[in-house]
N, C-alpha and C. Protein backbone atom coordinates (compact mmCIF):
# COMPACT_ATOMS: atom_id res chain seq x y z
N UNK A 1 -12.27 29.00 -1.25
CA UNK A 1 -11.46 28.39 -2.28
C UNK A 1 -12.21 28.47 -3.61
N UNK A 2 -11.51 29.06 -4.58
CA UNK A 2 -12.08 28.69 -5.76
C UNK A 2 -12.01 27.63 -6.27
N UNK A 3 -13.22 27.32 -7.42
CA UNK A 3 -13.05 26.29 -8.17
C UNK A 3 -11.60 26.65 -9.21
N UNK A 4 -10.93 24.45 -9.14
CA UNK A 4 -9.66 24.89 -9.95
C UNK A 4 -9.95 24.10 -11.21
N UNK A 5 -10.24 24.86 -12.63
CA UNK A 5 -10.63 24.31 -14.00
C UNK A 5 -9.61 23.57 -14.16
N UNK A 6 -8.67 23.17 -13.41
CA UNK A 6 -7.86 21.96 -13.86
C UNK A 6 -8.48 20.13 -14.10
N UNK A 7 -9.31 20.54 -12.94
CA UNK A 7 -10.10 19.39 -12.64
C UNK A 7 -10.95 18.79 -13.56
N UNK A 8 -10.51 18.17 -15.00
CA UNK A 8 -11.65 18.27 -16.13
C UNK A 8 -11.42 16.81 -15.83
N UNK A 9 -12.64 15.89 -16.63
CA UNK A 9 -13.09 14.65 -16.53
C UNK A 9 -11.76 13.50 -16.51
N UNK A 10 -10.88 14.17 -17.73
CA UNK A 10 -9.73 13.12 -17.92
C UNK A 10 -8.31 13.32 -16.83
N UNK A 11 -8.35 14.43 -16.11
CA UNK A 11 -7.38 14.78 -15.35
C UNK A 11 -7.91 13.78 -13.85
N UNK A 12 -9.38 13.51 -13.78
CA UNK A 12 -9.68 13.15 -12.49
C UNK A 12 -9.26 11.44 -13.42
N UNK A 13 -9.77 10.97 -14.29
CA UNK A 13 -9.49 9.67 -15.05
C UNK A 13 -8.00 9.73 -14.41
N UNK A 14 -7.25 10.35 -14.92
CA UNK A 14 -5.80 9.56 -14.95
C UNK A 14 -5.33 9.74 -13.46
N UNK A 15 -5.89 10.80 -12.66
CA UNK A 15 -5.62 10.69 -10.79
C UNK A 15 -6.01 9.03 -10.43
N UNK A 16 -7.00 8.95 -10.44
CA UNK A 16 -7.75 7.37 -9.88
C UNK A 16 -6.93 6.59 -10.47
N UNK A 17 -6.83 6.92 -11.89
CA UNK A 17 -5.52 5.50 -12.16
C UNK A 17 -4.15 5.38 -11.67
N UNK A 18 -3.85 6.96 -10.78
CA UNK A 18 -2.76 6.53 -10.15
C UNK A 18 -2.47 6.16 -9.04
N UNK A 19 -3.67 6.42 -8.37
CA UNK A 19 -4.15 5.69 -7.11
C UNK A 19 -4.08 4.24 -6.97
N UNK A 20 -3.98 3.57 -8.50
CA UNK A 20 -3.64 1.51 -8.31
C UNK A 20 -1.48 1.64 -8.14
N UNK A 21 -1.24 2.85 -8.02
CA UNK A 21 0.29 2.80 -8.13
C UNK A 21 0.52 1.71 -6.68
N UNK A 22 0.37 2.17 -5.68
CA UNK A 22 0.58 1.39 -4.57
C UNK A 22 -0.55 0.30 -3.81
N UNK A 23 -0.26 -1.09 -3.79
CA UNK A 23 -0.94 -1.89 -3.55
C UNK A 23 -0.21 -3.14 -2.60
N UNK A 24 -1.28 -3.12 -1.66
CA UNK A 24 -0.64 -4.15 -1.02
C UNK A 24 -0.42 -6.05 -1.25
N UNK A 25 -1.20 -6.09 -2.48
CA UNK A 25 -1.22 -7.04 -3.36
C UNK A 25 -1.76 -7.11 -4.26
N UNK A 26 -0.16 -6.96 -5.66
CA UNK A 26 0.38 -7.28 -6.37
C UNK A 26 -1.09 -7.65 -7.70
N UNK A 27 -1.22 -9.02 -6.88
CA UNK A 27 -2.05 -9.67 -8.23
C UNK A 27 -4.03 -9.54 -7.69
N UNK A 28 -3.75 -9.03 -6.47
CA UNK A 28 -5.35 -8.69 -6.14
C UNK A 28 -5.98 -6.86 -6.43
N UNK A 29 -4.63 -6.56 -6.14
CA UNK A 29 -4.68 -5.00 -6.17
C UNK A 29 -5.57 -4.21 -5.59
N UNK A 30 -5.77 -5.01 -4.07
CA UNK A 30 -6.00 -3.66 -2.84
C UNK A 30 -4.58 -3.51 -1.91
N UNK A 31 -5.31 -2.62 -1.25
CA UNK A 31 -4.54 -1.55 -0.44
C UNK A 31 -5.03 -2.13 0.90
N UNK A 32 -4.75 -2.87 2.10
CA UNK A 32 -5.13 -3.00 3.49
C UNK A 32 -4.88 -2.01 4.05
N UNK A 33 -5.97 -1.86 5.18
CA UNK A 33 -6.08 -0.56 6.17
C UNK A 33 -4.30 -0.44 7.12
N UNK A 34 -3.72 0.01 6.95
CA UNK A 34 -2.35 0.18 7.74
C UNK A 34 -1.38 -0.27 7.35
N UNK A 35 -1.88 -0.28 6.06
CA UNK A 35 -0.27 -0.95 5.10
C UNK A 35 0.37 0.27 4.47
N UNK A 36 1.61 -0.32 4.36
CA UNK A 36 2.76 0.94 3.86
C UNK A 36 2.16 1.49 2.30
N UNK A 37 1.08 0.39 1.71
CA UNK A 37 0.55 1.26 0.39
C UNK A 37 -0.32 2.26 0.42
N UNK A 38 -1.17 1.69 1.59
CA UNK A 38 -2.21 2.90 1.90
C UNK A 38 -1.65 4.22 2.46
N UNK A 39 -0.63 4.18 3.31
CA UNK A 39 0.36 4.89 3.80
C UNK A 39 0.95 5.93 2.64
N UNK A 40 1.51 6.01 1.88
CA UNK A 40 1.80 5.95 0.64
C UNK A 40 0.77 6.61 -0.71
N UNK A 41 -0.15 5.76 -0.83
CA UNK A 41 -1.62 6.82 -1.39
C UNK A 41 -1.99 7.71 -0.47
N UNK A 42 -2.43 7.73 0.84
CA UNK A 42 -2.63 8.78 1.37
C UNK A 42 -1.65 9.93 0.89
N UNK A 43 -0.57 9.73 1.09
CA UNK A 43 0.70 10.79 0.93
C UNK A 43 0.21 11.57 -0.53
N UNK A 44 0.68 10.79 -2.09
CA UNK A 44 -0.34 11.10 -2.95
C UNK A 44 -1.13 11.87 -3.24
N UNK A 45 -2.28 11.34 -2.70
CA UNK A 45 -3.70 12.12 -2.52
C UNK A 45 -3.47 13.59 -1.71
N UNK A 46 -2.76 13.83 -0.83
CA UNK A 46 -2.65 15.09 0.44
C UNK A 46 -1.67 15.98 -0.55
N UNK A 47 -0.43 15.39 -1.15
CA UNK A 47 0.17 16.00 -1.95
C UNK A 47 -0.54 16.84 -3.48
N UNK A 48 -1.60 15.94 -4.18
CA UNK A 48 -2.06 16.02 -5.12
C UNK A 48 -3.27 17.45 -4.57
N UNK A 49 -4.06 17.33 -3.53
CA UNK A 49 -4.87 17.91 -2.84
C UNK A 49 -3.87 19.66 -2.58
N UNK A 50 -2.77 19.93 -2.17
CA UNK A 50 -1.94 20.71 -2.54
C UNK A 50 -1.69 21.34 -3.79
N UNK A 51 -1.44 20.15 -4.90
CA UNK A 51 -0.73 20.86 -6.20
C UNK A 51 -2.35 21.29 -6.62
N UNK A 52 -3.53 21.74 -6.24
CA UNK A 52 -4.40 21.56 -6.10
C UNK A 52 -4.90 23.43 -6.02
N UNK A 53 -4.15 23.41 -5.19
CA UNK A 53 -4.44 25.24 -4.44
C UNK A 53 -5.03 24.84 -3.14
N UNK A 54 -5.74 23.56 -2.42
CA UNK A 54 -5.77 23.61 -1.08
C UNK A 54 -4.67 24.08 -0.07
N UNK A 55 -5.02 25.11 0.76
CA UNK A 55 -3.83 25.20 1.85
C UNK A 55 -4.07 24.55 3.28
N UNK A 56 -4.88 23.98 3.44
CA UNK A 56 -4.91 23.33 4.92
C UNK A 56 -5.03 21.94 4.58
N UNK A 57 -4.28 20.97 3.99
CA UNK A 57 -4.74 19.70 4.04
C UNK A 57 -3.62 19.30 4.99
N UNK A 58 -4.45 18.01 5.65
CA UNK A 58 -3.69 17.34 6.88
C UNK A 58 -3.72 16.34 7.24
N UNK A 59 -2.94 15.29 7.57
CA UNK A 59 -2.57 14.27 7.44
C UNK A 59 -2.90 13.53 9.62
N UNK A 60 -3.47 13.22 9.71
CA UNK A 60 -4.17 13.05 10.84
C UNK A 60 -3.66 11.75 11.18
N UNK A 61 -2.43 11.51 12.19
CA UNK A 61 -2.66 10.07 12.84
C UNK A 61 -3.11 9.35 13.67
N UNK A 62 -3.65 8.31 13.63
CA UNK A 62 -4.37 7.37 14.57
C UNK A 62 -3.85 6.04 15.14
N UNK A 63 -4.20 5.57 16.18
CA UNK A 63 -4.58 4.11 16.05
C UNK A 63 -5.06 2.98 15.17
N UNK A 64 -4.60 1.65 15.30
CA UNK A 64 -5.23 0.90 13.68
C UNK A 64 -4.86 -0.57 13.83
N UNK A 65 -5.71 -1.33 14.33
CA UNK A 65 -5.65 -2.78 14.79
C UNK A 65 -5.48 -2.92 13.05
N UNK A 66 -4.27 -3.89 12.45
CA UNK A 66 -4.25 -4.46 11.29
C UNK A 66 -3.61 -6.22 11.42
N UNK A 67 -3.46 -6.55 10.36
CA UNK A 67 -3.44 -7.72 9.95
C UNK A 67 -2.66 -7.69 8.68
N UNK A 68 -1.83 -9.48 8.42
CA UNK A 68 -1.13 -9.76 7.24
C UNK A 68 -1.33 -11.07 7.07
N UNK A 69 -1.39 -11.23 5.69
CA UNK A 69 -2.03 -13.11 5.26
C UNK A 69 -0.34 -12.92 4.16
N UNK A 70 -0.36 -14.44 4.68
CA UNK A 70 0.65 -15.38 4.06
C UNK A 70 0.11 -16.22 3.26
N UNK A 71 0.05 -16.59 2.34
CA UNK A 71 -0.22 -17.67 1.27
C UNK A 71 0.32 -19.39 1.76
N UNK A 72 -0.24 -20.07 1.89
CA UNK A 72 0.60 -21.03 2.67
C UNK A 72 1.35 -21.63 1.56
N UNK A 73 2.50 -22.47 2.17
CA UNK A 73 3.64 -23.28 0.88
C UNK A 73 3.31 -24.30 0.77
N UNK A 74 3.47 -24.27 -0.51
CA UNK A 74 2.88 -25.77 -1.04
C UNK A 74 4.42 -26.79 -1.29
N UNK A 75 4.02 -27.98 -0.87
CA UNK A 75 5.25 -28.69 -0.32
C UNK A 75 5.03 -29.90 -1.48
């Protein structure tokens, strides 16, 4: 694979900033392991890795013990 001169300092700047597009919370702004955001950036990233000139990128599924927090109500 060649190197692709697309890749200049501000093109990788504004990738990472689009990587906060999907978050699994809102006002904390991560991504949990097996959430539909991470789900989602992966996609992204594999797509972006494409418009890229990579031809073998691959999307690998697994197993994935996860978890979800509720905020409790305040009464």
């Amino acid at each position: 694979m060649q190197y692709n001169q697309s890749t200049t300092n501000d093109y990788i700047y504004q990738f990472t900033k689009k990587l906060e597009t999907f978050k699994t919370n809102d006002k904390l702004g991560y991504r949990t392991a097996g959430s539909e955001a991470e789900y989602l950036t992966g996609q992204m990233i594999a797509e972006e890795m494409r418009n890229l000139g990579l031809s073998e990128v691959t999307q690998d599924a697994f197993t994935l013990d996860t978890w979800d927090c509720e905020l409790p109500t305040t009464y």
